[in-house]
Structures are given as structure tokens and as C-alpha cells.
C-alpha atoms as a PDB file:
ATOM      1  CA  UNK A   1     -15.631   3.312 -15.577  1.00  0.00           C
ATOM      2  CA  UNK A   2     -16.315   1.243 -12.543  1.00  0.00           C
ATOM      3  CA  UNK A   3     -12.551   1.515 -11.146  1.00  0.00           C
ATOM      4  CA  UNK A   4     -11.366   0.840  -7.647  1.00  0.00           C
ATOM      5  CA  UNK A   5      -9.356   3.892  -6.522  1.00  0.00           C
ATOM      6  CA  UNK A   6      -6.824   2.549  -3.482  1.00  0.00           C
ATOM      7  CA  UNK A   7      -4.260   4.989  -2.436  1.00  0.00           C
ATOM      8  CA  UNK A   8      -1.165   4.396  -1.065  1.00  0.00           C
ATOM      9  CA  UNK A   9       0.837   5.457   1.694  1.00  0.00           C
ATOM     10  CA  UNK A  10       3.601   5.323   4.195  1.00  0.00           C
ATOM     11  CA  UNK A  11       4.582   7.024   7.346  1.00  0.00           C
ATOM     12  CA  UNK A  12       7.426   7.378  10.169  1.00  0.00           C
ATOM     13  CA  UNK A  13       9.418   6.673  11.330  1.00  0.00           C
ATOM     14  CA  UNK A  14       8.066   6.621  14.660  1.00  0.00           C
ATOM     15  CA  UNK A  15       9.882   6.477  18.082  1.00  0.00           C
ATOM     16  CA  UNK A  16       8.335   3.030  20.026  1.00  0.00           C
ATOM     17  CA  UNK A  17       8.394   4.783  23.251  1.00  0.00           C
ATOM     18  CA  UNK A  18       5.213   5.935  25.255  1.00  0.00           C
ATOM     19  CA  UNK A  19       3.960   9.352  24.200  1.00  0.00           C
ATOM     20  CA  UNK A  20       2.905  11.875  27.006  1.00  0.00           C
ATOM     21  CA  UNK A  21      -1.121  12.474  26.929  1.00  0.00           C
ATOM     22  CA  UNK A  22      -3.457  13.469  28.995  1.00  0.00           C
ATOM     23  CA  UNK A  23      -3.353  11.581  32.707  1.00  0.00           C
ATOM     24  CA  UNK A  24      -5.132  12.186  36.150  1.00  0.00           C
ATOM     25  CA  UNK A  25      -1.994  11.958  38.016  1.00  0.00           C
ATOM     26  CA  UNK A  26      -0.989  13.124  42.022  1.00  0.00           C
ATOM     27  CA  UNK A  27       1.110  16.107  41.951  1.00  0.00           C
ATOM     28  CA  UNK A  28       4.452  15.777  42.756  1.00  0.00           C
ATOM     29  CA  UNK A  29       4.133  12.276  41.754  1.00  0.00           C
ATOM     30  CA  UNK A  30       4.528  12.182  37.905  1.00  0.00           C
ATOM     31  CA  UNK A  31       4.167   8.987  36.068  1.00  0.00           C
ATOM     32  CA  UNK A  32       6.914   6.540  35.729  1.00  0.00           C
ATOM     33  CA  UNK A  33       8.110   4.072  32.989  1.00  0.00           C
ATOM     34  CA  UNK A  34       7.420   0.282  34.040  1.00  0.00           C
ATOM     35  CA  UNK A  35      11.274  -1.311  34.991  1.00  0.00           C
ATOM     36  CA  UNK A  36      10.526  -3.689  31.851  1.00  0.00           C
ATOM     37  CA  UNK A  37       9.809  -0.796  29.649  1.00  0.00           C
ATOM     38  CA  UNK A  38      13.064  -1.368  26.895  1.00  0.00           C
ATOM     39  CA  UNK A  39      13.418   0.849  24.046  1.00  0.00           C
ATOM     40  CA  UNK A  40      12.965  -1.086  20.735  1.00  0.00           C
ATOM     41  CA  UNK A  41      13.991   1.420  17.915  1.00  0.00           C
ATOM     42  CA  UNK A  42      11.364   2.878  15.474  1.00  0.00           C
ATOM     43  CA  UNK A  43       8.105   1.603  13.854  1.00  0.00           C
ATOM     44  CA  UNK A  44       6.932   2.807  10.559  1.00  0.00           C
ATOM     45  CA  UNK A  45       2.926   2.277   9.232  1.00  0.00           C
ATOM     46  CA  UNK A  46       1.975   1.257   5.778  1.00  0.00           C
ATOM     47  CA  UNK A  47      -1.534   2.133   4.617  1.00  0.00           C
ATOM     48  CA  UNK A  48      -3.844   1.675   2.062  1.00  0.00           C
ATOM     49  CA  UNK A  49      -6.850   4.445   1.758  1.00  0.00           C
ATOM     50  CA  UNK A  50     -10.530   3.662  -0.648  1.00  0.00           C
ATOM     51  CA  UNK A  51     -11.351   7.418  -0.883  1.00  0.00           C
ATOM     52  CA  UNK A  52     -14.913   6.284  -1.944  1.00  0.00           C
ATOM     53  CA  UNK A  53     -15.921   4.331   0.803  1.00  0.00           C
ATOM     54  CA  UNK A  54     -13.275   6.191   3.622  1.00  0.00           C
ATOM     55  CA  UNK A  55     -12.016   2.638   4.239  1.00  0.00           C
ATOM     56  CA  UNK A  56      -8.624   2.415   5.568  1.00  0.00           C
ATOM     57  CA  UNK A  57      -6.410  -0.811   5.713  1.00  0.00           C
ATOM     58  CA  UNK A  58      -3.273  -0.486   7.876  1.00  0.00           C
ATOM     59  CA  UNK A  59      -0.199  -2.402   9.053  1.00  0.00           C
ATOM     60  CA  UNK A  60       2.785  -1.396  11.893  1.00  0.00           C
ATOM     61  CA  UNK A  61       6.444  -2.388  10.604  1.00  0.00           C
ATOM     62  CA  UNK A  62       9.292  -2.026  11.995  1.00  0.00           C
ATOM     63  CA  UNK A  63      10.956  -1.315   8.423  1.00  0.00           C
ATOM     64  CA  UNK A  64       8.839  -1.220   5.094  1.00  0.00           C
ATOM     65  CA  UNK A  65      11.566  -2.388   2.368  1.00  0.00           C
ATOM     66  CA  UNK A  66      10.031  -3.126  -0.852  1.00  0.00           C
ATOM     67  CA  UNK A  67       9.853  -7.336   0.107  1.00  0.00           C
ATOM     68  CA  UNK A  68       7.608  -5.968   3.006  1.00  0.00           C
ATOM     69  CA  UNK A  69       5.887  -3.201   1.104  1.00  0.00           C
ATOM     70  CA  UNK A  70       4.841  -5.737  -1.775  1.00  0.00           C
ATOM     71  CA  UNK A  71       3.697  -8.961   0.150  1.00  0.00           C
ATOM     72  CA  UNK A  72       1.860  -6.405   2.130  1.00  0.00           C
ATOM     73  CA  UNK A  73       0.145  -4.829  -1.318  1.00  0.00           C
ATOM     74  CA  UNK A  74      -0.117  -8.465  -2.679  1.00  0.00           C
ATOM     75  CA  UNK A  75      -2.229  -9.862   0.619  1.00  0.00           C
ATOM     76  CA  UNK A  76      -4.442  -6.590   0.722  1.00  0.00           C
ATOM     77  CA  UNK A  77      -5.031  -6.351  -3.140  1.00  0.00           C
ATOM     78  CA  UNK A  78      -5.968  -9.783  -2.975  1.00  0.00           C
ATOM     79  CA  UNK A  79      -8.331  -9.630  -0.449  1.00  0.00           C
ATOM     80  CA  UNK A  80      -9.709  -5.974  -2.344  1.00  0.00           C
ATOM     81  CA  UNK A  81      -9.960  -8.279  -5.496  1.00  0.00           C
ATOM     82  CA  UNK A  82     -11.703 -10.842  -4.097  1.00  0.00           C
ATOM     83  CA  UNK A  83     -14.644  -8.235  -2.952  1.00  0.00           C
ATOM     84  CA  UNK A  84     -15.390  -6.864  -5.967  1.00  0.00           C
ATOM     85  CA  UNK A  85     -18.026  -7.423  -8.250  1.00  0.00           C
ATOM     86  CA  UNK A  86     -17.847  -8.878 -11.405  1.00  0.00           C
ATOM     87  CA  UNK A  87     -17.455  -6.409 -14.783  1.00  0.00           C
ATOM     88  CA  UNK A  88     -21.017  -5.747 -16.021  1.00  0.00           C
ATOM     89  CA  UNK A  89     -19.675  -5.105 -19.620  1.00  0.00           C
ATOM     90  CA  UNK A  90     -16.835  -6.675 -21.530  1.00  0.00           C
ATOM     91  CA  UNK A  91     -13.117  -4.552 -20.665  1.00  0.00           C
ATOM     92  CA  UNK A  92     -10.935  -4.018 -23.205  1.00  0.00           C
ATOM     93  CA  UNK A  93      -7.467  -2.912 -23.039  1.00  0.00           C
ATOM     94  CA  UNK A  94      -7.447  -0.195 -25.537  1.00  0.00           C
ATOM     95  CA  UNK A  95     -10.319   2.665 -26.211  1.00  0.00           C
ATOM     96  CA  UNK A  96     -12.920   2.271 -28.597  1.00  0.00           C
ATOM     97  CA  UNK A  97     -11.710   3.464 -31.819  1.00  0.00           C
ATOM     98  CA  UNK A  98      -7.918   2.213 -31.694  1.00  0.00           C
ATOM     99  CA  UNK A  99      -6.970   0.411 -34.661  1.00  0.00           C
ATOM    100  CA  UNK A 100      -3.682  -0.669 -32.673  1.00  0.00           C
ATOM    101  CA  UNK A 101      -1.808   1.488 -35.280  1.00  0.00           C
ATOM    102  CA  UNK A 102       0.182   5.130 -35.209  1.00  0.00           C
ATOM    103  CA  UNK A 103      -0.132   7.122 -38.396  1.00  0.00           C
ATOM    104  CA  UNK A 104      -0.174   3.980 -40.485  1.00  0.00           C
ATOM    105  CA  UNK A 105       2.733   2.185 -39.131  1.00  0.00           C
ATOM    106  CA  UNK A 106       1.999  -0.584 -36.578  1.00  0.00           C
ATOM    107  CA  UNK A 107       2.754  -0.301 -33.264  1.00  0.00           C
ATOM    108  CA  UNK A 108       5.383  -2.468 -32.141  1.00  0.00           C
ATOM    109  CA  UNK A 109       4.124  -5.435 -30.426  1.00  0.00           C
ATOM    110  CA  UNK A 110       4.865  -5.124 -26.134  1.00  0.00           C
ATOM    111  CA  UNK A 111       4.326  -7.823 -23.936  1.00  0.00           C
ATOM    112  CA  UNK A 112       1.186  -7.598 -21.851  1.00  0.00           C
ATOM    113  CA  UNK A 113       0.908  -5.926 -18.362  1.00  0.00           C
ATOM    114  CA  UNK A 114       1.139  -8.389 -16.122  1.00  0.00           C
ATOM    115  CA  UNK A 115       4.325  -9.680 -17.801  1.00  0.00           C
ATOM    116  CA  UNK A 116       5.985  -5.446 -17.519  1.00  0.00           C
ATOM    117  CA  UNK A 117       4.507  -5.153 -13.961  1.00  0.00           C
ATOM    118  CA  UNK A 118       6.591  -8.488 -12.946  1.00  0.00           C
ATOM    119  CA  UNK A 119       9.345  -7.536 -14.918  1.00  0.00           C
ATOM    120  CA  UNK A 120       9.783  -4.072 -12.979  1.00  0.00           C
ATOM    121  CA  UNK A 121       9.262  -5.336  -9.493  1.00  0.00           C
ATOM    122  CA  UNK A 122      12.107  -8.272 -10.171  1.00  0.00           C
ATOM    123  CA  UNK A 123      14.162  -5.132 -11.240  1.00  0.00           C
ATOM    124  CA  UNK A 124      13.658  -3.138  -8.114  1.00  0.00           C
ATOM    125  CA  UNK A 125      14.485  -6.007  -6.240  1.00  0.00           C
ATOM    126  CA  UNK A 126      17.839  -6.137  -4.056  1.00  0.00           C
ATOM    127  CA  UNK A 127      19.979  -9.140  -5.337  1.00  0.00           C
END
């Protein structure tokens, strides 16, 4: 069908503090957090996955409400759209075969996607 698949995700939150690893240190002399070192609360990631290619675009927040989630999705998308090659063969929006009628009757006329899509983000949005 020539679809992009892009999966979404998001994790944390995360502590910012420095995780313990592996280090060559002196014993008895264990390492020590810089005097600057100030904790700064918690850090979540947003990602977007292309199972197909194993690409993986990814962004550190410190909080991922939907304003950050969705100019995030909007910049990436974009940027995904922009890459892609042109349909070979005319899309349609319904399958081959509908006659844009149920069992006779018509179906009642809906406004098109784009229009629904912007409608339900505007409703999930905090006023």
C-alpha cells in the first residue's frame, strides 16, 4: 500500500541526577558530585520509531503535555513528509468497490479528515 508506519512513544519520568556506571576509581576514594551539581527534577523522552528502516527520532522534555507532544509530532511529521516520495498511483479515500452507500441508504455526509483530526486535537486541548 506504500504506507509509512511511525510509532509512537513516551517514557519516564526520569530522575536528572548522574547514574552510577562503571568507573576506574582509587579505593577508598569513591567519586564525588561536582559542588555545582543541583538537582533539577525529572526529564521525560518522546520518541518516534520507523520499524522499516530501524530509524529512531528522539527528543528530552522536561514534561510532554499534549502542546509539547503535538508541536513535537507536527515538526517531525513534517520533516517525515517532506522525505517521502511521491504516490506512484492515484489514492483514494475509500476502497475500490464503495458506492459511498449502506444497504441502499446514503451515508450521511462527514466532513473530511483533516477537518475531524483538527477538530479533536482543539478538543483535547486545556482552555
Amino acid at each position: 500500500m506504500g504506507l509509512s508506519v511511525w510509532c509512537e512513544d513516551e517514557a519516564g519520568p526520569y530522575q536528572t541526577k548522574p547514574y552510577a556506571g562503571a568507573r576506574w576509581q582509587l579505593e577508598a576514594h569513591p567519586v564525588q558530585l561536582p559542588h555545582a551539581y543541583v538537582r533539577d527534577g525529572t526529564a521525560k523522552t518522546l520518541t518516534l520509531f520507523h520499524p522499516a528502516s530501524g530509524q529512531l527520532r528522539l527528543k528530552g522534555v522536561t514534561s510532554a503535555p499534549n502542546a509539547v507532544l503535538h508541536s513535537w509530532l507536527k515538526q517531525e511529521l513534517t520533516a517525515i513528509l517532506a522525505h517521502l516520495p511521491e504516490p506512484t498511483s492515484s489514492v483514494t479515500t475509500r476502497p475500490t468497490g464503495h458506492s459511498g452507500s449502506a444497504g441502499g441508504k446514503e451515508c450521511a455526509s462527514s466532513p473530511p479528515f483533516e477537518q475531524r483530526l483538527a477538530a479533536a486535537a482543539d478538543a483535547t486541548r486545556p482552555r
